[in-house]
C-alpha atoms as a PDB file:
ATOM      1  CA  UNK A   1       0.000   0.000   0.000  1.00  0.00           C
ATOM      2  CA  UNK A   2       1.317   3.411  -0.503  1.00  0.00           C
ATOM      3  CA  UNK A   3       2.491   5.497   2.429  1.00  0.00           C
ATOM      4  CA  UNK A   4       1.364   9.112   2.607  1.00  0.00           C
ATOM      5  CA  UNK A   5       4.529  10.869   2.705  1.00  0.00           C
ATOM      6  CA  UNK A   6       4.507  15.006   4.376  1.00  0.00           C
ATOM      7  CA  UNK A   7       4.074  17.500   1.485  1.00  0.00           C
ATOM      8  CA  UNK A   8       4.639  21.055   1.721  1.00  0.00           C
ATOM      9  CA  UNK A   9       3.448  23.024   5.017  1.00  0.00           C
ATOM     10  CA  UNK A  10       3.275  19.601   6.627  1.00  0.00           C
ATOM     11  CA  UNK A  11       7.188  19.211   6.694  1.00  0.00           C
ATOM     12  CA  UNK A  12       8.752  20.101  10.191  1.00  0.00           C
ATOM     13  CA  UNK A  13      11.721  20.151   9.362  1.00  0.00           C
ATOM     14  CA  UNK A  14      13.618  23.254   9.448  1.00  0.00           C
ATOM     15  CA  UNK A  15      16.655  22.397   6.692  1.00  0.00           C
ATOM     16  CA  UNK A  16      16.228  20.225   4.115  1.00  0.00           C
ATOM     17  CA  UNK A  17      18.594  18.439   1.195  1.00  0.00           C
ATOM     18  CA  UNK A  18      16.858  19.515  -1.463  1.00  0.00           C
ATOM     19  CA  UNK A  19      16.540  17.505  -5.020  1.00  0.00           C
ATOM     20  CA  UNK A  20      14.939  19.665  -7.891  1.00  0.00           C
ATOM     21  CA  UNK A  21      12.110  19.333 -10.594  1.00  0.00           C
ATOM     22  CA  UNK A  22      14.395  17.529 -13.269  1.00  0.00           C
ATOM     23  CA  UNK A  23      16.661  15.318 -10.384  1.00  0.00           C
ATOM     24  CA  UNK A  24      19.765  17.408  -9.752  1.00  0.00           C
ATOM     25  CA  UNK A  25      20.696  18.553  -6.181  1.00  0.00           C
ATOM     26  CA  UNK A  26      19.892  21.696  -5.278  1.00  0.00           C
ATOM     27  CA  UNK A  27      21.664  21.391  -1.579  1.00  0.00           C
ATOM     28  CA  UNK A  28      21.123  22.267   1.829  1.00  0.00           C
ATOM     29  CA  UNK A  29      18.303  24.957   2.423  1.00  0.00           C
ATOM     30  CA  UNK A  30      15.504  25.941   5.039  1.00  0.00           C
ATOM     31  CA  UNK A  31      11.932  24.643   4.543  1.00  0.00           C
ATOM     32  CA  UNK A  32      10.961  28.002   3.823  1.00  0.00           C
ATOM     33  CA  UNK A  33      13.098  28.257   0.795  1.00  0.00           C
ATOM     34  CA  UNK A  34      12.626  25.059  -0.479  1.00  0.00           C
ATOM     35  CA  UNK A  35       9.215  26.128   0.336  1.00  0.00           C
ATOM     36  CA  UNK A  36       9.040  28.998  -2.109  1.00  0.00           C
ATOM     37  CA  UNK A  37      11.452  26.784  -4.909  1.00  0.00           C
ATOM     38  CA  UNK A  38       8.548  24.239  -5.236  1.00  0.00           C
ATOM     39  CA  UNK A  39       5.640  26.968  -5.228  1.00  0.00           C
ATOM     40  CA  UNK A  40       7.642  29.185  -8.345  1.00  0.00           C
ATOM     41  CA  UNK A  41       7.981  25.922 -10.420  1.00  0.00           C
ATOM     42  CA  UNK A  42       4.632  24.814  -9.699  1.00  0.00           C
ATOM     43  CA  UNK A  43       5.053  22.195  -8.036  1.00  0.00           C
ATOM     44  CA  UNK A  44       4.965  20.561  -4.915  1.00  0.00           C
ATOM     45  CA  UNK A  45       7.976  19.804  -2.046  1.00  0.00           C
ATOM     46  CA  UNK A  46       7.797  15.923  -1.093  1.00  0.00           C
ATOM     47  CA  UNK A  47       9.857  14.843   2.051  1.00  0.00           C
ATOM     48  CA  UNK A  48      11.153  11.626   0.728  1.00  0.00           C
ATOM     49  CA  UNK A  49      13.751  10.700   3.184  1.00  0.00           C
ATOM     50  CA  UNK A  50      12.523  11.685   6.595  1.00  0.00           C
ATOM     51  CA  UNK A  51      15.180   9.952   8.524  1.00  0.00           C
ATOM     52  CA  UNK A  52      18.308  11.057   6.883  1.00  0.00           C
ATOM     53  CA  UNK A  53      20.966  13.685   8.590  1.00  0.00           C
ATOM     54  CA  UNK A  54      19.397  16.228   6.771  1.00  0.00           C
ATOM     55  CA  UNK A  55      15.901  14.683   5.860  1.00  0.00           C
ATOM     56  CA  UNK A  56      15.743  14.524   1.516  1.00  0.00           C
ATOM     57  CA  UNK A  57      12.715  16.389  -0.043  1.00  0.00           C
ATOM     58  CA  UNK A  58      12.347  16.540  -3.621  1.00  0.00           C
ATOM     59  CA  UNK A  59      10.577  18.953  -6.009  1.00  0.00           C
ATOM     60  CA  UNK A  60       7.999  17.017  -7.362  1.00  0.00           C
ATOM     61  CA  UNK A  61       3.961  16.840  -9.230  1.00  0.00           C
ATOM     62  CA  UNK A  62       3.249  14.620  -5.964  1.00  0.00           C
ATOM     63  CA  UNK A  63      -0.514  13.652  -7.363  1.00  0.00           C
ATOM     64  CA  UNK A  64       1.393  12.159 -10.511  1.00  0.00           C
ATOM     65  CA  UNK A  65       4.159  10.237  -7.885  1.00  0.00           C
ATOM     66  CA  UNK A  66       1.889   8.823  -6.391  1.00  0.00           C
ATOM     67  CA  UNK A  67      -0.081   7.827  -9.401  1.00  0.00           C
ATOM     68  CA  UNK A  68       3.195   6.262 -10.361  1.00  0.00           C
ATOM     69  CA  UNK A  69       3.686   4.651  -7.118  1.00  0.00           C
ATOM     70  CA  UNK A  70       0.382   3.068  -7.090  1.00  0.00           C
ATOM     71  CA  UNK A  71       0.766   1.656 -10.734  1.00  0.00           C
ATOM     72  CA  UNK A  72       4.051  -0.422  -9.776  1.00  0.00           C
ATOM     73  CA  UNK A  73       2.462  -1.708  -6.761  1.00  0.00           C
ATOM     74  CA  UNK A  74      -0.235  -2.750  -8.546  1.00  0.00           C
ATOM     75  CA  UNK A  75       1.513  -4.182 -11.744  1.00  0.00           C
ATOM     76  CA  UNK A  76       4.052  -6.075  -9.078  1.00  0.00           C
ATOM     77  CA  UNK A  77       0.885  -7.716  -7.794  1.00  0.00           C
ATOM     78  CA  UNK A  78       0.148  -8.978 -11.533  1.00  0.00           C
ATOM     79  CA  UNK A  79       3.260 -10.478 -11.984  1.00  0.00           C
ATOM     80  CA  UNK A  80       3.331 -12.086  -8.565  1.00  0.00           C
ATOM     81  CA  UNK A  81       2.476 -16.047  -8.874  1.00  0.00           C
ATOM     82  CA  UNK A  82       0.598 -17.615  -5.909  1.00  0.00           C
ATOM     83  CA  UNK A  83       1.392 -20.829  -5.635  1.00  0.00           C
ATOM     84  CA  UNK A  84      -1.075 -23.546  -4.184  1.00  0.00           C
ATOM     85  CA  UNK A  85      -0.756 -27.085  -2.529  1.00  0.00           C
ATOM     86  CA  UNK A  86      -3.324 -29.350  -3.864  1.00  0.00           C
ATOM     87  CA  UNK A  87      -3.446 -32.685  -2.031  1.00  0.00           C
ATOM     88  CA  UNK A  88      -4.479 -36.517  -3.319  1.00  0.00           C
ATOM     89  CA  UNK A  89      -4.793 -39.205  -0.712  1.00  0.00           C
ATOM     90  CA  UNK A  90      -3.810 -42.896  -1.542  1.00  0.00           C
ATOM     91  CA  UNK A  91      -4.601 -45.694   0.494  1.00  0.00           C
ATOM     92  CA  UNK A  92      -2.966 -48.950   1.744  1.00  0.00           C
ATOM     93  CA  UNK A  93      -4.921 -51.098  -0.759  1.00  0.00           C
ATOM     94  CA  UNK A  94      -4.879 -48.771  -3.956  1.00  0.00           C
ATOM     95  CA  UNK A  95      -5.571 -50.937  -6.882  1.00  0.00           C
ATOM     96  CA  UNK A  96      -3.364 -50.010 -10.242  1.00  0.00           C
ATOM     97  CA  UNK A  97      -6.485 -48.121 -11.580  1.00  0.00           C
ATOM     98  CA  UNK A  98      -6.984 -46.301  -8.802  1.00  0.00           C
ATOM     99  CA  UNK A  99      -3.338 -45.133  -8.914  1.00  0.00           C
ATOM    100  CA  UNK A 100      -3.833 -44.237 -12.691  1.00  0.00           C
ATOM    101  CA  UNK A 101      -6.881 -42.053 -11.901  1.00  0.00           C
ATOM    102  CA  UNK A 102      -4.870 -40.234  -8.983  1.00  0.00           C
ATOM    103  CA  UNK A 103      -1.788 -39.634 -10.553  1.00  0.00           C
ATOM    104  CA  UNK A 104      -3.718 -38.019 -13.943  1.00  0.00           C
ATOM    105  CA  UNK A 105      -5.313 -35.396 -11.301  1.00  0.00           C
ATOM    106  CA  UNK A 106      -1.680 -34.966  -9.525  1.00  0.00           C
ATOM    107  CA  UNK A 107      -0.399 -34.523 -13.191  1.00  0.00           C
ATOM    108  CA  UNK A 108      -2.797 -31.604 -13.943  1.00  0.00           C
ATOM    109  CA  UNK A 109      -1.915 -29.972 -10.866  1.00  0.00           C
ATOM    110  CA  UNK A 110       1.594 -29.941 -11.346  1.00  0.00           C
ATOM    111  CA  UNK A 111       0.562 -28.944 -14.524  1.00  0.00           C
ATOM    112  CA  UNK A 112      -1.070 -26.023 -13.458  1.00  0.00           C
ATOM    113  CA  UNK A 113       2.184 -25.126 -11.387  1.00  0.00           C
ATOM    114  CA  UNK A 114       0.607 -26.248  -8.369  1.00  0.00           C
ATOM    115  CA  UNK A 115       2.502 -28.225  -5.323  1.00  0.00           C
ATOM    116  CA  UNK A 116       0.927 -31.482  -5.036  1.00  0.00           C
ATOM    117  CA  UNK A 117       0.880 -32.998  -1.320  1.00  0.00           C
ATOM    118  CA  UNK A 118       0.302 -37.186  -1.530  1.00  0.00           C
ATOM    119  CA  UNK A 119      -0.767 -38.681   1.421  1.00  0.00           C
ATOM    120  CA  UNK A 120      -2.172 -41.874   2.566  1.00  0.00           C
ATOM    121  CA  UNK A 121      -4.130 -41.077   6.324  1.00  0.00           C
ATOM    122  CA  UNK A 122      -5.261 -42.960   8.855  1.00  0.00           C
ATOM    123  CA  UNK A 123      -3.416 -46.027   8.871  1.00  0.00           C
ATOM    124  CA  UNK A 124      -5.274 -47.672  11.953  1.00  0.00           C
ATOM    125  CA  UNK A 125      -4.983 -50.586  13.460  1.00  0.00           C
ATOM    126  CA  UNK A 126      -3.566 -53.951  12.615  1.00  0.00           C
ATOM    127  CA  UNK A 127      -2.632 -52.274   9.187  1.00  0.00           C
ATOM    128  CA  UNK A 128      -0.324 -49.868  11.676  1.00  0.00           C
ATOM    129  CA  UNK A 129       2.082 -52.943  10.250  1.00  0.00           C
ATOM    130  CA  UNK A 130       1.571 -52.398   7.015  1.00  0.00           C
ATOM    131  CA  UNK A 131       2.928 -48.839   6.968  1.00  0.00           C
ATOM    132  CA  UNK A 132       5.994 -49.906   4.770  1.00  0.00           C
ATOM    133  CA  UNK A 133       3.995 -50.698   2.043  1.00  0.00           C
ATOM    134  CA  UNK A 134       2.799 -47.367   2.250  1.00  0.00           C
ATOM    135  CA  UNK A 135       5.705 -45.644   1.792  1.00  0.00           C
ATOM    136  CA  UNK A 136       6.307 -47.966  -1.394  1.00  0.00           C
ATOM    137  CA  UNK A 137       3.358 -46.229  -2.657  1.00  0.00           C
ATOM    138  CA  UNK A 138       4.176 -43.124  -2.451  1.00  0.00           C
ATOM    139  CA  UNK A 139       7.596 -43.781  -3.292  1.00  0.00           C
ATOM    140  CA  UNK A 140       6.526 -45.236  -6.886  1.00  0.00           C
ATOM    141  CA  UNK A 141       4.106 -42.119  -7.199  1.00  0.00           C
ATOM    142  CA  UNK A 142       7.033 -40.551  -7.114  1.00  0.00           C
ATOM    143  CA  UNK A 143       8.947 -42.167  -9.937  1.00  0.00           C
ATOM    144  CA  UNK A 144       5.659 -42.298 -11.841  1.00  0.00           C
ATOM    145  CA  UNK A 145       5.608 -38.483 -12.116  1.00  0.00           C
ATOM    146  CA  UNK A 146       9.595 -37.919 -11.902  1.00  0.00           C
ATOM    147  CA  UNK A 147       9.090 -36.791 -15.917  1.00  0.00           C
ATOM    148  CA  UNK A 148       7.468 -33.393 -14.745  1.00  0.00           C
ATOM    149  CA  UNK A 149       7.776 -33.112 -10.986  1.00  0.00           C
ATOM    150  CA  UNK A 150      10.079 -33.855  -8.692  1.00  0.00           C
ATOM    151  CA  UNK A 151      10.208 -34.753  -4.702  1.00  0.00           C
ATOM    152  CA  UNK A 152      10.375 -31.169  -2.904  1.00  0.00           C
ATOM    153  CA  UNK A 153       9.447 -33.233   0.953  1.00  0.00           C
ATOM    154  CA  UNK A 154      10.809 -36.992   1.215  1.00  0.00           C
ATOM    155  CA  UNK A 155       8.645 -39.354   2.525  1.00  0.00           C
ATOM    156  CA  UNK A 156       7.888 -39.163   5.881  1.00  0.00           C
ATOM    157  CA  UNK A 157       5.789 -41.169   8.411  1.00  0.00           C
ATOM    158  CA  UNK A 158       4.785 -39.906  11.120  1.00  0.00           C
ATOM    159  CA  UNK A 159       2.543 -41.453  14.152  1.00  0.00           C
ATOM    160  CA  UNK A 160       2.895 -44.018  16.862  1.00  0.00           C
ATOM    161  CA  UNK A 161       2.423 -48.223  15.513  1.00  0.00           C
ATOM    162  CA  UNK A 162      -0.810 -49.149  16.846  1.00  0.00           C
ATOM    163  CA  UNK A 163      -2.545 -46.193  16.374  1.00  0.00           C
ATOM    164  CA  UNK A 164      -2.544 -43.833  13.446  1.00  0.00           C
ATOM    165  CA  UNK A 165       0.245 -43.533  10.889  1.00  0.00           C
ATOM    166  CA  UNK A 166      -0.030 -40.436   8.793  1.00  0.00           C
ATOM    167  CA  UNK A 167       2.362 -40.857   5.335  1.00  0.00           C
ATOM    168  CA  UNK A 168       3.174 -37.866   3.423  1.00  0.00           C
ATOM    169  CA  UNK A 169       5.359 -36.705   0.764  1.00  0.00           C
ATOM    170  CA  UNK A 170       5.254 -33.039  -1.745  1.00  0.00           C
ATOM    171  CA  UNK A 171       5.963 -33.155  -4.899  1.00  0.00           C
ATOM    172  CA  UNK A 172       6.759 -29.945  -7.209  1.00  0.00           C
ATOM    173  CA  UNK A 173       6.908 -29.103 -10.771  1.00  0.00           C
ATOM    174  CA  UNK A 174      10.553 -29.479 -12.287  1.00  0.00           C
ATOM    175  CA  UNK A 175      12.067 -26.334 -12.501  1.00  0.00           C
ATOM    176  CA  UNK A 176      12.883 -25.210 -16.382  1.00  0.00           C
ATOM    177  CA  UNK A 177      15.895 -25.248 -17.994  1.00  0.00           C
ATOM    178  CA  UNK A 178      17.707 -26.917 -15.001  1.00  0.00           C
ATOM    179  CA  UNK A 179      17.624 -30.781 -14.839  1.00  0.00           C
END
């Protein structure tokens, strides 16, 4: 957002650096000079600098600075990318289909440019000893879509055996030009 900067009477200062109309340095004045510089060219005296040793003002249109200001906030917010986590759970028993049919919506996220988070939840039980088998899973998910993502968080399990196993992993789209 843009920060209202002190214009004209509103500067306390009593000397000022002074930077002209067309950006060469005009020096070390009073306000009340600088004051009277802005007012004969029509113009307004913006304290840009509050905090230097002397605070910088500059001779400026400050409605058209602004303007300006507000643009290249607004076109850096264009250009920024937001980047999402999409997630597709798996389970112990996962029949080759089923896989297929997962990894084709994982695929079209990454596609997107989307992080894709694979999990398989819940592991309860007696199939607490199956967790292995689990991270084999994932770990051929993995190798399934290593031709346009690539593993950003290993595998991991976490939980107690017994009661509930969580298995995760993130994949992210390859990077271009790199590997």
């Amino acid at each position: 957002m843009f920060k209202e900067l002190p214009i004209n009477n509103r500067i306390t200062a009593s000397e000022l650096r002074v930077i002209g109309a067309n950006g060469d340095m005009l020096g070390v004045m009073g306000t009340a000079q600088a004051l009277r510089l802005a007012d004969e060219a029509e113009l307004d005296l913006v304290l840009i600098s509050p905090m230097a040793k002397p605070p910088v003002a500059k001779i400026i249109d400050y409605g058209k600075y602004k303007f300006e200001l507000t643009r290249k906030e607004k076109d850096a917010r264009k250009v920024q990318k937001t980047i999402k986590v999409k997630e597709v759970q798996l389970s112990l028993g996962i029949q080759e289909n089923e896989v297929a049919f997962k990894m084709k919506h994982a695929r079209s996220f990454i596609e997107e440019g989307n992080k894709v988070k694979v999990c398989i939840n819940r592991i309860r039980g007696r199939n607490t000893q199956n967790a292995d088998k689990g991270v084999e899973v994932l770990k051929k998910f993995a190798v399934d879509m290593a031709d346009i993502a690539e593993v950003e968080q290993q595998v991991t399990k976490s939980g107690e055996a017994g009661r509930n196993i969580n298995i995760v992993m993130v994949l992210c789209p390859k990077k271009k030009g790199g590997k």
